[in-house]
Protein backbone atom coordinates (compact mmCIF):
# COMPACT_ATOMS: atom_id res chain seq x y z
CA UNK A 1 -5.30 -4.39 -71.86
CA UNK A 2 -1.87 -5.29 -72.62
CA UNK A 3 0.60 -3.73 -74.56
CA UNK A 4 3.38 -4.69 -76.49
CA UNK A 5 5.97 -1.86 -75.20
CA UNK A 6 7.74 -0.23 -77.58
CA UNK A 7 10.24 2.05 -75.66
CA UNK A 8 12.08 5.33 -76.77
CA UNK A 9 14.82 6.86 -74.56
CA UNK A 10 15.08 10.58 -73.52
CA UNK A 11 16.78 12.40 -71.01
CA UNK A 12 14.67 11.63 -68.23
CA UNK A 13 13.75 8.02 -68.78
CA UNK A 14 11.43 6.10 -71.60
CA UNK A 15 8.25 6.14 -72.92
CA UNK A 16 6.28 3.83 -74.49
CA UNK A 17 5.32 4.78 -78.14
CA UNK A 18 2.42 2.78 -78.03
CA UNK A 19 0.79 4.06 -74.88
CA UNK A 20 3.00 6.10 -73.10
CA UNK A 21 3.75 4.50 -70.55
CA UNK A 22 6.85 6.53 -68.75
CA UNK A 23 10.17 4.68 -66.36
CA UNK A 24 12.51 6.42 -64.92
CA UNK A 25 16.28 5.03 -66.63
CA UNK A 26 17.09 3.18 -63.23
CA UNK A 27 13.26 1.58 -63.36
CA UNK A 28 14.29 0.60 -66.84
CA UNK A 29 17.23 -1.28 -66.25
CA UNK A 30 16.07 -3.03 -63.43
CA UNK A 31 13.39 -4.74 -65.56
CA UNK A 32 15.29 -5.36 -68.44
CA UNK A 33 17.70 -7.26 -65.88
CA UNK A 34 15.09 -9.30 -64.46
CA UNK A 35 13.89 -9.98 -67.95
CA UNK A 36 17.25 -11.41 -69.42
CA UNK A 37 17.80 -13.23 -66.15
CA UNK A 38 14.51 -15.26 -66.54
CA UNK A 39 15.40 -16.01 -69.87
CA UNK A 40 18.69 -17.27 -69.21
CA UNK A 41 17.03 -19.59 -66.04
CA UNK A 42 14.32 -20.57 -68.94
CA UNK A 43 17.10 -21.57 -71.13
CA UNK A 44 19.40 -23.32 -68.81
CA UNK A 45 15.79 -25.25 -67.53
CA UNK A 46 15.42 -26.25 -71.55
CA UNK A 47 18.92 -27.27 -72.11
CA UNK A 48 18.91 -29.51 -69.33
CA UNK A 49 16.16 -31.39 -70.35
């Protein structure tokens, strides 16, 4: 099953609210990177179109 994260910071990371799911603050950025870079390539794809 899939879930929708919804993520609250503490000291030592985040953790899902939904099913606590726990990343370390480095693990966290490094996805939400990826994430806004495939957005941006989706985007640019779109635009060119």
């Amino acid at each position: 099953m899939k879930c929708k994260h919804q993520f609250q910071g503490h000291a030592d990371g985040v953790t899902c609210l939904l099913c606590g799911f726990h990343l370390t603050q480095d693990e966290y950025v490094k996805i939400m990177k990826s994430k806004n870079k495939e957005k941006q390539d989706k985007s640019r794809k779109e635009g060119s179109k």
